[in-house]
Protein backbone atom coordinates (compact mmCIF):
# COMPACT_ATOMS: atom_id res chain seq x y z
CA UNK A 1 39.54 29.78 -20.25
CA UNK A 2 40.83 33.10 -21.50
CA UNK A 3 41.31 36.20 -18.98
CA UNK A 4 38.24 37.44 -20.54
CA UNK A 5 35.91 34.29 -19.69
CA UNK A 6 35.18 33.28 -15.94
CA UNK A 7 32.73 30.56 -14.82
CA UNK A 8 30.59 30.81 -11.44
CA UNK A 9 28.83 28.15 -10.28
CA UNK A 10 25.79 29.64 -8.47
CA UNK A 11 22.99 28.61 -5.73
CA UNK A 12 19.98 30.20 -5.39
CA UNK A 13 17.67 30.14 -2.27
CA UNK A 14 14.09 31.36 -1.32
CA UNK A 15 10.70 30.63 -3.77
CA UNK A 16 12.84 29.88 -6.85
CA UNK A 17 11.17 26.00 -7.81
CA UNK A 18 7.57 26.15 -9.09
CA UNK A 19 8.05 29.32 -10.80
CA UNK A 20 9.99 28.70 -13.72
CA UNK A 21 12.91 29.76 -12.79
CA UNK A 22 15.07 26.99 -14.37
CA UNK A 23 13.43 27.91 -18.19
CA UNK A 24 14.09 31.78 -17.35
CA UNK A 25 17.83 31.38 -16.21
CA UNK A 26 18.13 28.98 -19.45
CA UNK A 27 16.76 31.60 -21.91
CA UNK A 28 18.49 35.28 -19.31
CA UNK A 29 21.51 33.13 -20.23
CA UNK A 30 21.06 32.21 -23.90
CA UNK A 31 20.14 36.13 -24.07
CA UNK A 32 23.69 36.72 -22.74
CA UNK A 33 25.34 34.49 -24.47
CA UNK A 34 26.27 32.02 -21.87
CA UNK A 35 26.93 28.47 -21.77
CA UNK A 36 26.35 26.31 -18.93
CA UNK A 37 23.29 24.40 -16.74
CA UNK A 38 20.83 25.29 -14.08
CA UNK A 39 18.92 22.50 -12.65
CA UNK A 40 16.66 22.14 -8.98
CA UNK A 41 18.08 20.71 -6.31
CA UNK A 42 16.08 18.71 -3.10
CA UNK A 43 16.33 21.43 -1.00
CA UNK A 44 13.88 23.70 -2.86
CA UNK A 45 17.30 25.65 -4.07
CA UNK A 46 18.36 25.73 -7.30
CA UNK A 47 21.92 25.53 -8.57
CA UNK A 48 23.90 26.96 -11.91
CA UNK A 49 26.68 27.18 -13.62
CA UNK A 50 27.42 30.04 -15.91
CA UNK A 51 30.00 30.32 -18.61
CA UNK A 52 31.60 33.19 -20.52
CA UNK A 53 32.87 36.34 -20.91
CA UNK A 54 33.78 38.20 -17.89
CA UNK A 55 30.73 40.63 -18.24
CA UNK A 56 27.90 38.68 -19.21
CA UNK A 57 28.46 36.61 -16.01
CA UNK A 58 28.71 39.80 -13.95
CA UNK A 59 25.29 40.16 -15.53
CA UNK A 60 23.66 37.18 -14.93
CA UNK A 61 24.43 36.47 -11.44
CA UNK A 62 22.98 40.38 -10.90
CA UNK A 63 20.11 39.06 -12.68
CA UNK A 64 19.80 35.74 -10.65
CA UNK A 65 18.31 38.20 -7.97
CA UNK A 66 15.43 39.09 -9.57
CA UNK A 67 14.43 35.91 -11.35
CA UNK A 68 11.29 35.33 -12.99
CA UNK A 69 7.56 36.92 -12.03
CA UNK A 70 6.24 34.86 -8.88
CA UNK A 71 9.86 34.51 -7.69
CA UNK A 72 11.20 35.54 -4.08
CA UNK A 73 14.97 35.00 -4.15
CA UNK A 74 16.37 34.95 -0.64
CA UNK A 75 19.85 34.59 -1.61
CA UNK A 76 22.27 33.78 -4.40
CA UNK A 77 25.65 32.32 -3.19
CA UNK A 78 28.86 32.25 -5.96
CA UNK A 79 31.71 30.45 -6.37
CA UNK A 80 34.41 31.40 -9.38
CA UNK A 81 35.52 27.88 -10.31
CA UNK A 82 38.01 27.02 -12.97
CA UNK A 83 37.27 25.08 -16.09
CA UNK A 84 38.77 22.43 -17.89
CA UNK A 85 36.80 23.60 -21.61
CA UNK A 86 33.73 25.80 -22.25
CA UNK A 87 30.41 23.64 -22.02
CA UNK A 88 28.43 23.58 -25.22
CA UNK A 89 25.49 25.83 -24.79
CA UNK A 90 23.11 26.38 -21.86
CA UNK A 91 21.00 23.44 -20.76
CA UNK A 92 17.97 22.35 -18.26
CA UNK A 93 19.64 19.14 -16.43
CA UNK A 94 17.14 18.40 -13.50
């Protein structure tokens, strides 16, 4: 990825499943233009990666606090990770 571009690969704790939170990440993101995938995980937390330029990231992991109406984030964890190619687009994957 260019200097420009980082990718973070993000969990998010606290009411975040049952509220649509995976469908508003997916379209926050698309709004950013992002590529990546959010999906739920068994422990009620949800997990993402985000993809792109430096800025919109910044962005969406300030916006991963928020969330979507009916959500009560508790916590949003983030690791920078390295990638081997940009994923295609932003996608729901569980």
């Amino acid at each position: 990825m260019s200097d420009d571009h980082k990718a973070a690969l993000v969990r998010i704790t606290g009411r975040v499943q049952g509220v649509s939170y995976r469908i508003w990440t997916r379209n926050e993101a698309t709004r950013l233009g992002l590529a990546g995938w959010v999906r739920n995980e068994e422990d009620g937390s949800v997990t993402a990666l985000v993809a792109g330029p430096d800025a919109a990231v910044s962005a969406m992991i300030e916006r991963f606090w928020r969330g979507p109406p009916g959500a009560s984030v508790s916590g949003v964890e983030t690791q920078l990770t390295e990638l081997a190619e940009m994923p295609a687009g932003f996608r729901i994957t569980g």
